[in-house]
C-alpha atoms as a PDB file:
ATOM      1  CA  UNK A   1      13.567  12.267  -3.978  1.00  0.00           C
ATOM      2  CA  UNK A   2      12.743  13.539  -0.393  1.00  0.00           C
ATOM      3  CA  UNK A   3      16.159  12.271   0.758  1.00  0.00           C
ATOM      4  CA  UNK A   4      14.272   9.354   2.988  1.00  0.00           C
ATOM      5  CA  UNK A   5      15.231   5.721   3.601  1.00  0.00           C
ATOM      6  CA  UNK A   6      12.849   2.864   4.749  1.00  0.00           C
ATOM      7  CA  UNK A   7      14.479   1.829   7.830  1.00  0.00           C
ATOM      8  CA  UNK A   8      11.771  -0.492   9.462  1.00  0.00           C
ATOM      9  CA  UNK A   9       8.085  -1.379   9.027  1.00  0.00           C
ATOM     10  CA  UNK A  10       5.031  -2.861  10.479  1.00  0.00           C
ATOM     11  CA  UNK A  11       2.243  -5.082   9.306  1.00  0.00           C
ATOM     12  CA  UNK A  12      -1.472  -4.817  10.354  1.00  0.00           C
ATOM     13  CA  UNK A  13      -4.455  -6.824   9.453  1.00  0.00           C
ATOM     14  CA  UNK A  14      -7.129  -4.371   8.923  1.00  0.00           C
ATOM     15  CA  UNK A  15     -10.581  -4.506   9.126  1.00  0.00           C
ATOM     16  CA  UNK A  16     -13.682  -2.027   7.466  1.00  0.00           C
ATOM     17  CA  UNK A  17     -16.547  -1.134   9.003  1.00  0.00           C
ATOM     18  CA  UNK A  18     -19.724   1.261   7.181  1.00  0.00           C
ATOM     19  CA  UNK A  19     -19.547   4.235   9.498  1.00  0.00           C
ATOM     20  CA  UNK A  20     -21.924   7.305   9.258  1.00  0.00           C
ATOM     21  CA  UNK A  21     -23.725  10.166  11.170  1.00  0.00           C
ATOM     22  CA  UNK A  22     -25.696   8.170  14.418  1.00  0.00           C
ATOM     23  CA  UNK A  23     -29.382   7.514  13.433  1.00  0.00           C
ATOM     24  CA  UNK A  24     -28.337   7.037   9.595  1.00  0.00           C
ATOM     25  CA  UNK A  25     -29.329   3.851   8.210  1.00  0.00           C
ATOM     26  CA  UNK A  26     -27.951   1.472   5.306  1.00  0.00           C
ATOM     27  CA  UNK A  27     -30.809   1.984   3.222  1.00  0.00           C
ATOM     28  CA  UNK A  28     -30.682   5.715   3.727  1.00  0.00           C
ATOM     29  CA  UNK A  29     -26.942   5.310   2.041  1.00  0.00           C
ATOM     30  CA  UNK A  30     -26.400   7.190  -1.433  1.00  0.00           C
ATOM     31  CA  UNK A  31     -22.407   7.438  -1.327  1.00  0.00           C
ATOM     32  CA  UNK A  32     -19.905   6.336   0.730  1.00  0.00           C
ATOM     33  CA  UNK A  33     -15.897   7.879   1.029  1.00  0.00           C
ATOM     34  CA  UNK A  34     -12.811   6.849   2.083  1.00  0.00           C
ATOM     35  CA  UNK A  35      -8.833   6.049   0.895  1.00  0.00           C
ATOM     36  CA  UNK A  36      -8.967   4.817  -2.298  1.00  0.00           C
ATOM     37  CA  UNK A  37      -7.235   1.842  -1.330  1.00  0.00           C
ATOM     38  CA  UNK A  38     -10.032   1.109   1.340  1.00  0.00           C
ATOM     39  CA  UNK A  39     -12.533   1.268  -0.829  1.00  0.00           C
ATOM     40  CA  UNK A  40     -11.238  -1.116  -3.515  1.00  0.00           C
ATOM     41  CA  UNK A  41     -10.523  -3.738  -0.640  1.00  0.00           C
ATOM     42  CA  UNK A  42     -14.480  -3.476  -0.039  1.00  0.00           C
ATOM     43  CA  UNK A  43     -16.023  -4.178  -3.899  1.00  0.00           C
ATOM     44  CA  UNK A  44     -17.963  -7.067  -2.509  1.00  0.00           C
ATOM     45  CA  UNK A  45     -19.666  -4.689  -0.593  1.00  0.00           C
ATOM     46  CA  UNK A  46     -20.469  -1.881  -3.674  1.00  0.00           C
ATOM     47  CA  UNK A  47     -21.659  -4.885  -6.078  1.00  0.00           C
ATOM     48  CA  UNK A  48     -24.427  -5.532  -3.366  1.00  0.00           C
ATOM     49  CA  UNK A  49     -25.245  -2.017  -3.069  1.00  0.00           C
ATOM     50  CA  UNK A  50     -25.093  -0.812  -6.525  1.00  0.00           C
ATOM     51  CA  UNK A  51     -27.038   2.440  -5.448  1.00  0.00           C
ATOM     52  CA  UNK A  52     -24.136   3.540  -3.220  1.00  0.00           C
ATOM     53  CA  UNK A  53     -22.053   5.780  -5.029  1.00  0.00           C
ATOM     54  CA  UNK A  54     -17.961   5.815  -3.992  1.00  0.00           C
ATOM     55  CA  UNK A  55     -15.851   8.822  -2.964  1.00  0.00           C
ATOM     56  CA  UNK A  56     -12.109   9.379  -3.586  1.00  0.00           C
ATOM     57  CA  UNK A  57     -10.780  10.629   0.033  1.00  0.00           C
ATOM     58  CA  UNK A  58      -7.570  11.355   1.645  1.00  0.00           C
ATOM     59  CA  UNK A  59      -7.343   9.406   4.441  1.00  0.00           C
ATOM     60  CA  UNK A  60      -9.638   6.672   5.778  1.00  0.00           C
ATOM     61  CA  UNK A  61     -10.263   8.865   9.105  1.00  0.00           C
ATOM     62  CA  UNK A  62     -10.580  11.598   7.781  1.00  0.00           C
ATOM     63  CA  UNK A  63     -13.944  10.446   5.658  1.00  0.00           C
ATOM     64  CA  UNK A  64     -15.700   9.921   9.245  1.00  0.00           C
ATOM     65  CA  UNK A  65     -14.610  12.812  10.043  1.00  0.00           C
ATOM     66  CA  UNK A  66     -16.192  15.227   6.952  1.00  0.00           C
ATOM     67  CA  UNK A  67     -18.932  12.811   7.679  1.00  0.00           C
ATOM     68  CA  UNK A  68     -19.722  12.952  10.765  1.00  0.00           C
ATOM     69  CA  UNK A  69     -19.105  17.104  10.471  1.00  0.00           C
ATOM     70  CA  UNK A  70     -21.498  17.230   7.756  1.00  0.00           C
ATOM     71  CA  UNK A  71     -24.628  15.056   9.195  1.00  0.00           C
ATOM     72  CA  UNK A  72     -25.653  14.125   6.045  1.00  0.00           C
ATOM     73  CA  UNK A  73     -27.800  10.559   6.807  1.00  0.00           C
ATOM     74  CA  UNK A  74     -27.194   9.708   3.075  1.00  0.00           C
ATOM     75  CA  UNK A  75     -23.519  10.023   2.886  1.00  0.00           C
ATOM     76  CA  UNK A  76     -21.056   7.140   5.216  1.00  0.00           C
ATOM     77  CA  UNK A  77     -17.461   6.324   5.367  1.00  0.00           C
ATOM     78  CA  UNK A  78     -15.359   3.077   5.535  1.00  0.00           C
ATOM     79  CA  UNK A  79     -12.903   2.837   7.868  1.00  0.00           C
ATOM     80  CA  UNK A  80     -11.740   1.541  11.167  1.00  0.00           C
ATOM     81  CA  UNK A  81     -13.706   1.298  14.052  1.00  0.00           C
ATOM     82  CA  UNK A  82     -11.897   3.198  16.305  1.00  0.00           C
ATOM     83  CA  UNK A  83     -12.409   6.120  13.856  1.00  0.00           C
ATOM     84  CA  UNK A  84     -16.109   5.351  14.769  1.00  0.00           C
ATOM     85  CA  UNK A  85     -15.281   6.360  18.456  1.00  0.00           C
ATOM     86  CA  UNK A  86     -12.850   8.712  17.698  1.00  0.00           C
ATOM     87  CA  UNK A  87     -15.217  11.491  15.741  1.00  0.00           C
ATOM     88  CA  UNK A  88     -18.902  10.207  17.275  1.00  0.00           C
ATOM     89  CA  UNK A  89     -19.512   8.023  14.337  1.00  0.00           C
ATOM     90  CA  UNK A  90     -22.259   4.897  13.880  1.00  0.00           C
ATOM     91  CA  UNK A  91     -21.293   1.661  12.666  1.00  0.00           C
ATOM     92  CA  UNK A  92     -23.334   0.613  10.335  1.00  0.00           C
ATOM     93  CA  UNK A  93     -21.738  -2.634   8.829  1.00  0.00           C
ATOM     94  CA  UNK A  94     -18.244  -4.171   9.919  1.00  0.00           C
ATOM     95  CA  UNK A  95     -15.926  -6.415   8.416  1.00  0.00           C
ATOM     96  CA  UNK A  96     -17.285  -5.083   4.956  1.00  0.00           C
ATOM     97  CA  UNK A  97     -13.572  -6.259   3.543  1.00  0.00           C
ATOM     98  CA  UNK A  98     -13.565  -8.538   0.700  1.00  0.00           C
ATOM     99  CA  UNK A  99     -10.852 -10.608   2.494  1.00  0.00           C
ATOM    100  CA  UNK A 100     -10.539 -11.740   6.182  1.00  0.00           C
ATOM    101  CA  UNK A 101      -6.722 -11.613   5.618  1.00  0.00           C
ATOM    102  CA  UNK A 102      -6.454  -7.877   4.772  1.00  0.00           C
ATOM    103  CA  UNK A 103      -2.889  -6.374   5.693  1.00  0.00           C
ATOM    104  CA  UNK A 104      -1.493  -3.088   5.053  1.00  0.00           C
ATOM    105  CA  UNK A 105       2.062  -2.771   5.428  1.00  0.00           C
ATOM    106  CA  UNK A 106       3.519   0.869   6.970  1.00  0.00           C
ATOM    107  CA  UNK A 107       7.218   1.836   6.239  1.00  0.00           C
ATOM    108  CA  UNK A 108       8.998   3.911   8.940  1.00  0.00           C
ATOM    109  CA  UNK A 109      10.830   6.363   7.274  1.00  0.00           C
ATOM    110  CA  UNK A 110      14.419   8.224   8.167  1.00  0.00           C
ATOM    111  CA  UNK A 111      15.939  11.119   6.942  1.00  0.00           C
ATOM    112  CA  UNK A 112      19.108   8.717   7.980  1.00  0.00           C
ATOM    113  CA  UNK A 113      19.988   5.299   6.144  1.00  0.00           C
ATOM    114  CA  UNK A 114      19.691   2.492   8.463  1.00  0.00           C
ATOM    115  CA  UNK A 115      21.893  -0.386   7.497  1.00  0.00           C
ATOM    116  CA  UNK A 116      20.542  -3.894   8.783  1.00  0.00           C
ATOM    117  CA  UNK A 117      22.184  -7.058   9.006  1.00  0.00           C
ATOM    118  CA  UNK A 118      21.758  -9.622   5.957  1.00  0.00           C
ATOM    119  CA  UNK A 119      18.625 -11.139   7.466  1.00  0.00           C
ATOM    120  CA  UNK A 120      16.716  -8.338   5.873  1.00  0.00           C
ATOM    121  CA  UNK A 121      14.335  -7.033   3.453  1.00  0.00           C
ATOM    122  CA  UNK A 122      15.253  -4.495   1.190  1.00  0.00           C
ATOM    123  CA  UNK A 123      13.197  -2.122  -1.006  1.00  0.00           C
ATOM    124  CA  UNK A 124      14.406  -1.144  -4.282  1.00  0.00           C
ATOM    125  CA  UNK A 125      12.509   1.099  -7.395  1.00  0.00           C
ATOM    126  CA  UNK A 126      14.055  -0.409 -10.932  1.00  0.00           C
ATOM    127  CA  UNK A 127      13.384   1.924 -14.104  1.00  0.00           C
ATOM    128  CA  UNK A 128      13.900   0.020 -17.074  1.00  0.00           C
ATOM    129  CA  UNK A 129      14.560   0.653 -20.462  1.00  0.00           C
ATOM    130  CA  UNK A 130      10.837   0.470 -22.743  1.00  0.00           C
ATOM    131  CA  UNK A 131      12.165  -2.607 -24.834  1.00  0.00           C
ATOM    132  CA  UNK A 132      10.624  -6.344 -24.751  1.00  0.00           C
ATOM    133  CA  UNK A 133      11.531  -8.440 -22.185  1.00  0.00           C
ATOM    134  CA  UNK A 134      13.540  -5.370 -20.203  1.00  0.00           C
ATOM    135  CA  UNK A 135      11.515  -7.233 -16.843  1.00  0.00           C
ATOM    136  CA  UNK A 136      12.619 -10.503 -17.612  1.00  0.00           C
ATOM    137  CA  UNK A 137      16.062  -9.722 -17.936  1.00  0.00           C
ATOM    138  CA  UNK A 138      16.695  -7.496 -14.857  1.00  0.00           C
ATOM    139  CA  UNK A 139      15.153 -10.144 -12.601  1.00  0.00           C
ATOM    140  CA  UNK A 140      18.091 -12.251 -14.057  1.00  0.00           C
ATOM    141  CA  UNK A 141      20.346 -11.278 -11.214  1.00  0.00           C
ATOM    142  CA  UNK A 142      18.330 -11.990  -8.593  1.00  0.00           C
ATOM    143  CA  UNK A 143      17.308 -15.586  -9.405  1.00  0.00           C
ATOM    144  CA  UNK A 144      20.765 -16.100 -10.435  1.00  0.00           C
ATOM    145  CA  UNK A 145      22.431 -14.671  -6.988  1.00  0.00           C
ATOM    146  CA  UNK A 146      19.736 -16.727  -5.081  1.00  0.00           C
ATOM    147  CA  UNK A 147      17.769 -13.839  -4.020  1.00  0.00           C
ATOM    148  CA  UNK A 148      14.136 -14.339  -3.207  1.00  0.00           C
ATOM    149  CA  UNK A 149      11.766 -12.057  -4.800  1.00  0.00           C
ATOM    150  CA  UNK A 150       8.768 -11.124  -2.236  1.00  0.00           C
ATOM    151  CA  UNK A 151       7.217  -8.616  -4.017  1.00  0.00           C
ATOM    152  CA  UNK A 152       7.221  -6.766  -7.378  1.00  0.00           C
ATOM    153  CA  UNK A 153       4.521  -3.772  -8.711  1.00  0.00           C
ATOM    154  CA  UNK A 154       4.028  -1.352 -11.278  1.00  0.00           C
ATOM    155  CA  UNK A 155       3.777   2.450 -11.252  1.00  0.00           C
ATOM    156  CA  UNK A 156       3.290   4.642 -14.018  1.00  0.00           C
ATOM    157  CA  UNK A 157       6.114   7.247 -14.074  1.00  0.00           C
ATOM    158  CA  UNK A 158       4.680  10.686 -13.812  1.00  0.00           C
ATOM    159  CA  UNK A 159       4.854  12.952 -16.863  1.00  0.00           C
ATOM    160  CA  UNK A 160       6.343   9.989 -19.027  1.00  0.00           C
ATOM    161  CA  UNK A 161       2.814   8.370 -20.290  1.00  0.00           C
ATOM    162  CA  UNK A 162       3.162   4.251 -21.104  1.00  0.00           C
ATOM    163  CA  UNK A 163       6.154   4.267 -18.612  1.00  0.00           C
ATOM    164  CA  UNK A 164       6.397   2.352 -15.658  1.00  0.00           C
ATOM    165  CA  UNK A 165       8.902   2.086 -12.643  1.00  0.00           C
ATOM    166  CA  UNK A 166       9.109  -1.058 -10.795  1.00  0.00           C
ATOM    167  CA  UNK A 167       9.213  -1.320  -7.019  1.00  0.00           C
ATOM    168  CA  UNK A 168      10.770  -4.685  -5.445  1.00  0.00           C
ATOM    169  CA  UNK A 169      10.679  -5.906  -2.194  1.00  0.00           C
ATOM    170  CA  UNK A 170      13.520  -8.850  -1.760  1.00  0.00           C
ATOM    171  CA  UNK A 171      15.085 -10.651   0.686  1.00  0.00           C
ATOM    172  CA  UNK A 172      18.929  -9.402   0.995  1.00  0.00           C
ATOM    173  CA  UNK A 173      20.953  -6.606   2.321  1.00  0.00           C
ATOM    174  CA  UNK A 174      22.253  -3.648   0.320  1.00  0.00           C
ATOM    175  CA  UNK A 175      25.378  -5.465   0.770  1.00  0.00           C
ATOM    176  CA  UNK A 176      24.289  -8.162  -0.752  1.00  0.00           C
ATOM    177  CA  UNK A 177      22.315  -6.745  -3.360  1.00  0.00           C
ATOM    178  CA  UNK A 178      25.433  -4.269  -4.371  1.00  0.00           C
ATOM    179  CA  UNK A 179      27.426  -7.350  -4.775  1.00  0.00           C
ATOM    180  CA  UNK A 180      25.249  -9.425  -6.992  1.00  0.00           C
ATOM    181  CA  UNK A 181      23.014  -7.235  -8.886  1.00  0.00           C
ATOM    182  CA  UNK A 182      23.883  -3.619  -9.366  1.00  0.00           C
ATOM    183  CA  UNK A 183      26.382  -4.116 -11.980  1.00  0.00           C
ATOM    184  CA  UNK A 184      24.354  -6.430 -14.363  1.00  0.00           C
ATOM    185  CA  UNK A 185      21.769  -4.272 -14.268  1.00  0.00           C
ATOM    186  CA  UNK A 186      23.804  -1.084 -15.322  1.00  0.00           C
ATOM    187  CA  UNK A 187      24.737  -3.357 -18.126  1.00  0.00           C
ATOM    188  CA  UNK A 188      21.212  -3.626 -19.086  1.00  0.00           C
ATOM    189  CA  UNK A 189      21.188   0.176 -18.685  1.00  0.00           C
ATOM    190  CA  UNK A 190      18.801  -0.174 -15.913  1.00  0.00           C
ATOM    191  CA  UNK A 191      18.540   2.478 -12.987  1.00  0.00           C
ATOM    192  CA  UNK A 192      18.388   0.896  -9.455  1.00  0.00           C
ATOM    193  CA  UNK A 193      17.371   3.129  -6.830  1.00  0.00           C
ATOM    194  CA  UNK A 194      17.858   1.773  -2.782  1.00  0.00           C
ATOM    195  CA  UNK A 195      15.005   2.922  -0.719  1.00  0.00           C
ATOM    196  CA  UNK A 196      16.072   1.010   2.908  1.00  0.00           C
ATOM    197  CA  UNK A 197      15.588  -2.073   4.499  1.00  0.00           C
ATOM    198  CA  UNK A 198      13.985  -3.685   7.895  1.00  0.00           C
ATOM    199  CA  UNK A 199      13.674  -7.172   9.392  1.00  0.00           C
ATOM    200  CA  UNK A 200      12.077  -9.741   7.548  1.00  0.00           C
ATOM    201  CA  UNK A 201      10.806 -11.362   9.992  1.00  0.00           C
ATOM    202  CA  UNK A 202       7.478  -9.591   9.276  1.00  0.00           C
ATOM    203  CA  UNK A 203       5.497  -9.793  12.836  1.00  0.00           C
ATOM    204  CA  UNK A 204       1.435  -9.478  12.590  1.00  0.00           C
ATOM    205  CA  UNK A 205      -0.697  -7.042  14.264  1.00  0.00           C
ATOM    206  CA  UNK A 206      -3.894  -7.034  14.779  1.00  0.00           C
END
């Protein structure tokens, strides 16, 4: 809707660490903030400390930040640990992650459309009709053009409750994916939406 195309992307392992104001200590914890994201990657951590209330924040940074500014010994943030150094935070705990292999991806977005060669990966968003087996059918195509499916989740379409759109990450070129899937799908009555592509050769940072 903002006119923008994925035209590349990176891939970083990621790693949390229990940051607060210097001289807090664990057990002085009562609630700890941060992306929602990062804090669901860290429930192993919250079942141990079932006192430790969690707090909805923008931006994983950003939590050290309010809580460093606020020097409040009882409230920390999970995040990286150059946050820690960034804003004069203390780490308290790191690698608090439930998983060693934790990656994020990041999409580099483009007000212009980027068009790879067909060793890519493209990212689509596929509305479907609300009918039974609407999902099953519009992966059809793909399995039958050969296409490798790499990844496939759910968002609930806002303002239409009990809808969902479906955002696909497979391994073709708009090309390719013009060619062999766009018109059984608009048979289905499907909408297919192109977001971009990038290399699939996905290389890991740490």
């Amino acid at each position: 809707d903002a006119g923008l195309s994925i035209i590349d992307e990176t891939v970083l392992q990621i790693s949390h660490c229990l940051i607060a104001v210097p001289g807090a200590k664990l057990e002085d914890l009562r609630e700890v903030e941060s992306h929602p994201v990062a804090l669901a990657q860290c429930e192993r951590f919250f079942a141990t400390h079932q006192h430790i209330m969690r707090k909805v924040a923008d931006d994983t940074a950003g939590s050290v930040q309010a809580v460093v500014n606020a020097g409040d010994h009882a409230r920390a943030a999970i995040a990286g640990s150059e946050a820690a150094e960034l804003y004069g935070g203390s780490i308290l705990l790191e690698h608090i992650e439930d998983y060693c292999n934790n990656f994020t991806r990041f999409a580099l977005l483009s007000p212009a459309v980027k068009i790879h060669a067909d060793n890519t990966t493209s990212t689509i968003a596929l509305t479907l009709p609300n009918r039974p087996g609407s999902l099953y059918h519009a992966l059809a195509p793909f399995a039958n053009s050969q296409i490798d499916l790499l990844s496939l989740v759910s968002r609930p379409i806002k303002g239409t409750p009990w809808q969902y759109r479906f955002f696909l990450d497979v391994a073709a070129s708009k090309q390719k994916l013009e060619a062999c899937v766009v018109e059984p799908l608009r048979a289905m009555n499907a909408e297919l939406r192109y977001l971009g592509s990038c290399n699939t050769s996905r290389e890991l940072h740490k």
